[in-house]
N, C-alpha and C. Protein backbone atom coordinates (compact mmCIF):
# COMPACT_ATOMS: atom_id res chain seq x y z
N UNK A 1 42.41 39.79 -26.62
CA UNK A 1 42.62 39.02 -25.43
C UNK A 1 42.64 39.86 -24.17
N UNK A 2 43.23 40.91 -24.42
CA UNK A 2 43.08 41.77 -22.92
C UNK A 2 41.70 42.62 -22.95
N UNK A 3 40.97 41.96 -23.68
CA UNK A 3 38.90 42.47 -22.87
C UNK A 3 38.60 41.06 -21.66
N UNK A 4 39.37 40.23 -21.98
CA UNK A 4 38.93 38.83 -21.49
C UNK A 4 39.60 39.06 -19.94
N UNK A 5 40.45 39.52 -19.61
CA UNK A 5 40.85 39.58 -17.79
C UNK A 5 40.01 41.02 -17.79
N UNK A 6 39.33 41.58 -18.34
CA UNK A 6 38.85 43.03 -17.80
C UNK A 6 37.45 42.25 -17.27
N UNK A 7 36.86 41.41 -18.24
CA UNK A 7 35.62 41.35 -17.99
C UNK A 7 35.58 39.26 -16.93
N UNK A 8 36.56 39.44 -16.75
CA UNK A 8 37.05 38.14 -15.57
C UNK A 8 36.53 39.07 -14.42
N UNK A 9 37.22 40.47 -14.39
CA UNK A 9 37.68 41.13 -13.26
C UNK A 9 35.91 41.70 -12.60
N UNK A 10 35.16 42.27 -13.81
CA UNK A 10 33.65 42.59 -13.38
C UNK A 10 33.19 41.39 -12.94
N UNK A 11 33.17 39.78 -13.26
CA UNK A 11 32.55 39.44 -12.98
C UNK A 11 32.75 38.97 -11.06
N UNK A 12 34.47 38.85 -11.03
CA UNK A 12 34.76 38.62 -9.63
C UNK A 12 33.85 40.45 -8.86
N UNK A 13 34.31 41.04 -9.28
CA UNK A 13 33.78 41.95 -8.23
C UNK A 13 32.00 41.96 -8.41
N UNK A 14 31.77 41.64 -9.16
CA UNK A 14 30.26 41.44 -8.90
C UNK A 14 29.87 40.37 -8.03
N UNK A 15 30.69 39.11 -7.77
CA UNK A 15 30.42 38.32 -6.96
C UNK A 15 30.79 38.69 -5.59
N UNK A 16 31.30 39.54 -5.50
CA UNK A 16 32.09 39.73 -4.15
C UNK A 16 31.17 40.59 -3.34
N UNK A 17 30.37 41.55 -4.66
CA UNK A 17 29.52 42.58 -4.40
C UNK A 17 27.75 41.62 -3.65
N UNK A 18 27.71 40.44 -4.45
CA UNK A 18 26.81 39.88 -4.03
C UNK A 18 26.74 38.97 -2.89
N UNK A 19 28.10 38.57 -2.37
CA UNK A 19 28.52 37.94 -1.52
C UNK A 19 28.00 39.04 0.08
N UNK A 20 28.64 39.86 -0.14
CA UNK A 20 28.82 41.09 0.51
C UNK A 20 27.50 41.51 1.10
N UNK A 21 26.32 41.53 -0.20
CA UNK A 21 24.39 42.04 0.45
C UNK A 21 24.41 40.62 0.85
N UNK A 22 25.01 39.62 0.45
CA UNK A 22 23.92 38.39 1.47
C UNK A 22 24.57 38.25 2.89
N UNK A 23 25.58 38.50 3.00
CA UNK A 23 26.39 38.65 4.37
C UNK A 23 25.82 40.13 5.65
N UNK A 24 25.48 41.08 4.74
CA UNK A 24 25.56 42.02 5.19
C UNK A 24 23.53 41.69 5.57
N UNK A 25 23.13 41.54 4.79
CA UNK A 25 21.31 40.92 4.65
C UNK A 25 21.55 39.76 5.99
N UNK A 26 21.83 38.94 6.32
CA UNK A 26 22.26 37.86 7.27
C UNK A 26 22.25 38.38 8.43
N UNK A 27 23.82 39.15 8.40
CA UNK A 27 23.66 39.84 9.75
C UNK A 27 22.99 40.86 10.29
N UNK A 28 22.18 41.53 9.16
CA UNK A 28 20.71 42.26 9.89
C UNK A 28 19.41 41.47 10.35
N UNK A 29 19.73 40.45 9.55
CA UNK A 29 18.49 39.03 10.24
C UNK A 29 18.82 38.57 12.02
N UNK A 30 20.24 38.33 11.55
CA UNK A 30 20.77 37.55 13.44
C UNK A 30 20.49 39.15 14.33
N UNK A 31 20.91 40.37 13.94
CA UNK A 31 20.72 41.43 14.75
C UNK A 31 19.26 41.69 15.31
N UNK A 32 18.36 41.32 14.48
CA UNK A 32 17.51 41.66 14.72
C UNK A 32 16.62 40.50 15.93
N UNK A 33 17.31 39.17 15.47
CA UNK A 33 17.02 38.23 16.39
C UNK A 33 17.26 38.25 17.29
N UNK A 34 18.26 38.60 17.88
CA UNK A 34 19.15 38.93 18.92
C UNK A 34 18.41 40.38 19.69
N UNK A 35 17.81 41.28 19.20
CA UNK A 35 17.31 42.35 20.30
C UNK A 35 15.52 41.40 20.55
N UNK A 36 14.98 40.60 19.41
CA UNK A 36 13.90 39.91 19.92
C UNK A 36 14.21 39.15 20.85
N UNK A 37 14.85 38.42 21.14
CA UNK A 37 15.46 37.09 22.12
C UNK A 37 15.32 38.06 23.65
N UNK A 38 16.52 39.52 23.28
CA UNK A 38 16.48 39.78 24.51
C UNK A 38 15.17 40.45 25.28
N UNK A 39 14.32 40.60 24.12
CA UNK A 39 12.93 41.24 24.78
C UNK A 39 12.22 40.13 25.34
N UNK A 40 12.29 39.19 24.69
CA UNK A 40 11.64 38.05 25.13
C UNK A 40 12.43 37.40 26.95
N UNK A 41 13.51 37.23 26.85
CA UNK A 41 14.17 36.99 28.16
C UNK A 41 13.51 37.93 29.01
N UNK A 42 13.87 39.47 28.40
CA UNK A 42 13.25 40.33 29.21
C UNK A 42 11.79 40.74 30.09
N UNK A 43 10.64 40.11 29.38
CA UNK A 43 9.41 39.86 28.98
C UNK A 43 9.28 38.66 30.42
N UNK A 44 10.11 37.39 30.27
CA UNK A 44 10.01 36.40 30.48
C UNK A 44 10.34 36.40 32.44
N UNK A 45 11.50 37.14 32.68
CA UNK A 45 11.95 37.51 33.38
C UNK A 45 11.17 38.18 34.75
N UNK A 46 10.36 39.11 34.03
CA UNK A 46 9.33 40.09 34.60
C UNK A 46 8.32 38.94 34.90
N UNK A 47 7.64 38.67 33.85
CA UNK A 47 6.51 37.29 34.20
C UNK A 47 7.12 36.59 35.09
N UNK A 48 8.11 35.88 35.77
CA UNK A 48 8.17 35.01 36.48
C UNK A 48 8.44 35.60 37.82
N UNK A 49 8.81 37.33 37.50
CA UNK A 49 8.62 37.55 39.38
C UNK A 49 7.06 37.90 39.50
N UNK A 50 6.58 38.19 38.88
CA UNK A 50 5.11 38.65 38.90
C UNK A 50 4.18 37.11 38.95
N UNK A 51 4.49 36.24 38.69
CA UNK A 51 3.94 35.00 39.37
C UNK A 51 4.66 34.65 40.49
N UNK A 52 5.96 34.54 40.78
CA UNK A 52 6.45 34.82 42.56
C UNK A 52 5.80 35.05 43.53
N UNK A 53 6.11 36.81 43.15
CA UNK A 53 4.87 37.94 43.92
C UNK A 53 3.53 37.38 44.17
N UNK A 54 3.23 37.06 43.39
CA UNK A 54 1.63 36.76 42.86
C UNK A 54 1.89 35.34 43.83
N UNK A 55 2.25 34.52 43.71
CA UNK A 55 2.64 33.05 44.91
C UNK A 55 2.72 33.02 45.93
N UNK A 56 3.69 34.14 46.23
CA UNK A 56 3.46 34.43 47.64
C UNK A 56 2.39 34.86 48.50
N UNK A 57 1.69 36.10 47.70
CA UNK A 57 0.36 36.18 48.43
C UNK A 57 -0.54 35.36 48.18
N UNK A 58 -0.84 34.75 47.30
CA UNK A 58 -1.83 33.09 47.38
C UNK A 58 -1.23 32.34 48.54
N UNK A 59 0.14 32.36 49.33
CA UNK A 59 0.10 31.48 50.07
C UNK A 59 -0.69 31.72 50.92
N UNK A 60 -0.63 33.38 51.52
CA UNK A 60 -1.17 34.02 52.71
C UNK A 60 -2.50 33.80 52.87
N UNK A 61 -3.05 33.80 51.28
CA UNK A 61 -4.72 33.95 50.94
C UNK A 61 -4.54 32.20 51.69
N UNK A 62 -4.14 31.12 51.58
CA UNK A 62 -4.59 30.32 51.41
C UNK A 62 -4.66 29.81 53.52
N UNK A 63 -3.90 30.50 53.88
CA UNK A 63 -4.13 30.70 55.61
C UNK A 63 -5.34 30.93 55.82
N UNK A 64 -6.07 31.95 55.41
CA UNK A 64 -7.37 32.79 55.52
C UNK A 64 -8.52 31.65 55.86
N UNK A 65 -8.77 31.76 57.22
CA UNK A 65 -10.06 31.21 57.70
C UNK A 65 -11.38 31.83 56.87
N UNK A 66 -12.36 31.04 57.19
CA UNK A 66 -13.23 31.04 56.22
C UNK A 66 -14.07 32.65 56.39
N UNK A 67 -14.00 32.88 57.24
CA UNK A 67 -14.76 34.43 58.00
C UNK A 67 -14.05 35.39 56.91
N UNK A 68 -12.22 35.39 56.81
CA UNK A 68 -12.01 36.14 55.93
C UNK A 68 -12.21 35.83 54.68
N UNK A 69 -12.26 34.96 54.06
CA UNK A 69 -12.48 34.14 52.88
C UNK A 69 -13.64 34.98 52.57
N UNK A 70 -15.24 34.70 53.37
CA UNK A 70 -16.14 35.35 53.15
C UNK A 70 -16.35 37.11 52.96
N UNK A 71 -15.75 37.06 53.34
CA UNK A 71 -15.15 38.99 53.37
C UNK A 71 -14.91 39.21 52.14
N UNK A 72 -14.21 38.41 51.55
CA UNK A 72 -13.60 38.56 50.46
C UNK A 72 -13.79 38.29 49.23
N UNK A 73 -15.69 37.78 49.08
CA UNK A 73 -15.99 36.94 48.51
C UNK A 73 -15.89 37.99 47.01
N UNK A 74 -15.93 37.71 45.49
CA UNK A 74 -16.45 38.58 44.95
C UNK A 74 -15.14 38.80 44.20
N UNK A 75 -14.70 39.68 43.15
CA UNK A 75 -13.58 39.89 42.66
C UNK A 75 -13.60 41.69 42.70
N UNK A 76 -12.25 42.12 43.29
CA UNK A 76 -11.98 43.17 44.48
C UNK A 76 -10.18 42.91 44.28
N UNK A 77 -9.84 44.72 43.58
CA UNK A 77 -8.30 44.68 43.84
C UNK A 77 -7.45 44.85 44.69
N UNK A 78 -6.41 44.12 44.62
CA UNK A 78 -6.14 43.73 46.10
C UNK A 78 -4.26 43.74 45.97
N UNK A 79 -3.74 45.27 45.99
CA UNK A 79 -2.60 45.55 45.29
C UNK A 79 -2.41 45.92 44.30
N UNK A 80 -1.57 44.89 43.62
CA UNK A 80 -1.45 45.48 41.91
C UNK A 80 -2.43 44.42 40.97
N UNK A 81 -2.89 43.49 41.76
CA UNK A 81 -3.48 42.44 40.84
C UNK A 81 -4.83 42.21 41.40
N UNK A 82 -5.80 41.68 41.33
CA UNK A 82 -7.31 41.42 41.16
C UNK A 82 -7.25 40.15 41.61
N UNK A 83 -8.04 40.15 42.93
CA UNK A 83 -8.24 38.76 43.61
C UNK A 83 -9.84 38.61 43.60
N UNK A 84 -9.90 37.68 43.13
CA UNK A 84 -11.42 36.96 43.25
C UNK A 84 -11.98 35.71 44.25
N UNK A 85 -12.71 35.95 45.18
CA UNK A 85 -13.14 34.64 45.50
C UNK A 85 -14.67 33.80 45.66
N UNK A 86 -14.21 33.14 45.10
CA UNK A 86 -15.87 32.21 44.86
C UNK A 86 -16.09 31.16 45.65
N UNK A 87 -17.58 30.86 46.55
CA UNK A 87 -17.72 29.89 47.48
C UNK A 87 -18.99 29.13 46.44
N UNK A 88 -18.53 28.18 45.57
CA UNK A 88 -19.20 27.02 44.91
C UNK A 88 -20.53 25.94 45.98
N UNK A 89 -19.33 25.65 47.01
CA UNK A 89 -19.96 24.58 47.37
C UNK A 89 -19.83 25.23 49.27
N UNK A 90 -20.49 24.81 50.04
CA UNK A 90 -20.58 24.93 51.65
C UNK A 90 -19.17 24.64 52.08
N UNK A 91 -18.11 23.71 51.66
CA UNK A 91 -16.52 23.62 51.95
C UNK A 91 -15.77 23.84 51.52
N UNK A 92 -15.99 24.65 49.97
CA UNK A 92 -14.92 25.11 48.78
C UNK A 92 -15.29 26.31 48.43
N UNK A 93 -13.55 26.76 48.31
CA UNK A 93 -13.65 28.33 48.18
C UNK A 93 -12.31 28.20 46.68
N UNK A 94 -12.93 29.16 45.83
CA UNK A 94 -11.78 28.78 44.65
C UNK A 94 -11.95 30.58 44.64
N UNK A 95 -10.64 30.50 44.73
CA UNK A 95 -9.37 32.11 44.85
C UNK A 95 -8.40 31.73 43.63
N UNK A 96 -8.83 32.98 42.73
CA UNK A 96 -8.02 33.72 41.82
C UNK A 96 -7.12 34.65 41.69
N UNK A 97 -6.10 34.98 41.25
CA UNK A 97 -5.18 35.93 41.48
C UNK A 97 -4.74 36.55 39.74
N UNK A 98 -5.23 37.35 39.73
CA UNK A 98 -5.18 37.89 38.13
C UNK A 98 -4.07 39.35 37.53
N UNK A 99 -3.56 39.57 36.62
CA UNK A 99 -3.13 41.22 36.82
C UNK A 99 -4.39 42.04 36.93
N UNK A 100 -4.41 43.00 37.09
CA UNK A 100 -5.48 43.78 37.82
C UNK A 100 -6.06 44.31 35.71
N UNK A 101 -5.17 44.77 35.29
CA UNK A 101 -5.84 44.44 34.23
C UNK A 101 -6.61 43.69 33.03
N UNK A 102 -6.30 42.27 33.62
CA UNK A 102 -6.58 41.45 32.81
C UNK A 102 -7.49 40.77 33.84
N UNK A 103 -8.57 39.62 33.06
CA UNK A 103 -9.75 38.41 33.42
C UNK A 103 -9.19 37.47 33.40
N UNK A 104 -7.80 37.11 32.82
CA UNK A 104 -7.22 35.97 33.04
C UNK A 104 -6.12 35.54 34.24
N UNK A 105 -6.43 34.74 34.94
CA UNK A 105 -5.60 34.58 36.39
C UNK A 105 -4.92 33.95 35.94
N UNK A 106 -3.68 34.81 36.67
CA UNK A 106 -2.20 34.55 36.85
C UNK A 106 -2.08 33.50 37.52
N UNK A 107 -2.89 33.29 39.19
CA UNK A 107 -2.75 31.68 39.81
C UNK A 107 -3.95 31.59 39.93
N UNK A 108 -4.34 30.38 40.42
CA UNK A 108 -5.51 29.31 40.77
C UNK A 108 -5.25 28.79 41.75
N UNK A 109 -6.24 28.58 42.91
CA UNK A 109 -6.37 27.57 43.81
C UNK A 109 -7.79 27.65 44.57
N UNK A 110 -7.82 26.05 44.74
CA UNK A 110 -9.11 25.65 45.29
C UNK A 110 -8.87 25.61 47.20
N UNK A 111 -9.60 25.78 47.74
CA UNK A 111 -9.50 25.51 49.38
C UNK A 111 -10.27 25.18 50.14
N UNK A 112 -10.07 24.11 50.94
CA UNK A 112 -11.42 23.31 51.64
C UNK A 112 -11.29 24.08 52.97
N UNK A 113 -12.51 24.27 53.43
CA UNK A 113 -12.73 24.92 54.83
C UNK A 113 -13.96 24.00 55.47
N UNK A 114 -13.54 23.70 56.57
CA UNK A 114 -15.05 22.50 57.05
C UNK A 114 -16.18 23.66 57.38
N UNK A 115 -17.40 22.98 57.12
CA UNK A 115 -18.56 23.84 57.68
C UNK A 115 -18.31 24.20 59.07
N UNK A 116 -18.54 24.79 59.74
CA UNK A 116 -18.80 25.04 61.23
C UNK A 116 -19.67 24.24 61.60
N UNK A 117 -19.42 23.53 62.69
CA UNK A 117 -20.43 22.85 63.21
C UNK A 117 -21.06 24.33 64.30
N UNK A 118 -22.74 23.60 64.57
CA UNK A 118 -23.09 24.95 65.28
C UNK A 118 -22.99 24.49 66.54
N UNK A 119 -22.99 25.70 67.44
CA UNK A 119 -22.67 25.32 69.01
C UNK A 119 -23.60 24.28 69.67
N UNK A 120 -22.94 23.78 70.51
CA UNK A 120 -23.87 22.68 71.29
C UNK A 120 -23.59 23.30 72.52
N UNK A 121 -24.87 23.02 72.66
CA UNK A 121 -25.16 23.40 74.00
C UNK A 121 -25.00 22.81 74.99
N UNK A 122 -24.32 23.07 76.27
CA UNK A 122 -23.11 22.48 77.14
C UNK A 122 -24.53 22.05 78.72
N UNK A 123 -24.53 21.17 79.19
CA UNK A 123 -25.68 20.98 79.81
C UNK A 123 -24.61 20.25 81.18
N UNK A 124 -25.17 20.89 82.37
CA UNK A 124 -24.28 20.11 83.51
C UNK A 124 -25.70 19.35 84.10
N UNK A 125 -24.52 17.92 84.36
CA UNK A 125 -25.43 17.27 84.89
C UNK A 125 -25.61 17.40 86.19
N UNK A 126 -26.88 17.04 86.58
CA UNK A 126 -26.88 17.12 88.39
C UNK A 126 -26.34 16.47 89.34
């Protein structure tokens, strides 16, 4: 009768032992979640001043009379990021704003500029 509490006793500490790797296995799972999360915030964080940044000067671009517009036509870095601009049509100008390393734009916008009318010629009457 006294093998029977010896081998009670292995089997509690074997459970305790297994209790123990799945607890200890667990909280290397949440640890590890937890430094991804914060890279990701971190990650996330950065991206949204870098579209800010990036917002703000699209506003400026979007002031730009058409003379500078044309200046500017073409994709040409312009800071830290790569501005492109394309004249499609005689009143539309579509301006991109990209990271300077990448083809994919960060913002988009389209902008109407009227044609110029050409000068008329001013005639006094007699």
């Amino acid at each position: 009768m006294s093998s029977r509490p010896d081998a009670r006793q292995g089997v509690v500490l074997l459970e305790v032992l297994v209790a123990l790797a799945i607890l200890g296995a667990s909280g290397a799972a949440l640890a590890a979640l937890a430094v991804g999360t914060d890279g990701a915030v971190l990650h996330a964080r950065t991206r949204d001043d870098d579209v800010r940044r990036a917002s703000a000067f699209l506003e400026a671009v979007a002031l730009w009379p058409r003379e500078d517009l044309d200046r500017h036509l073409g994709r040409r870095p312009q800071g830290e990021w790569a501005l492109e601009v394309r004249h499609p049509t005689a009143n539309l100008y579509l301006v991109a704003l990209s990271d300077s390393g990448s083809s994919r734009p960060l913002l988009a916008t389209s902008l109407f500029r009227a044609t110029p009318r050409p000068a008329e010629s001013v005639t006094h009457a007699p």
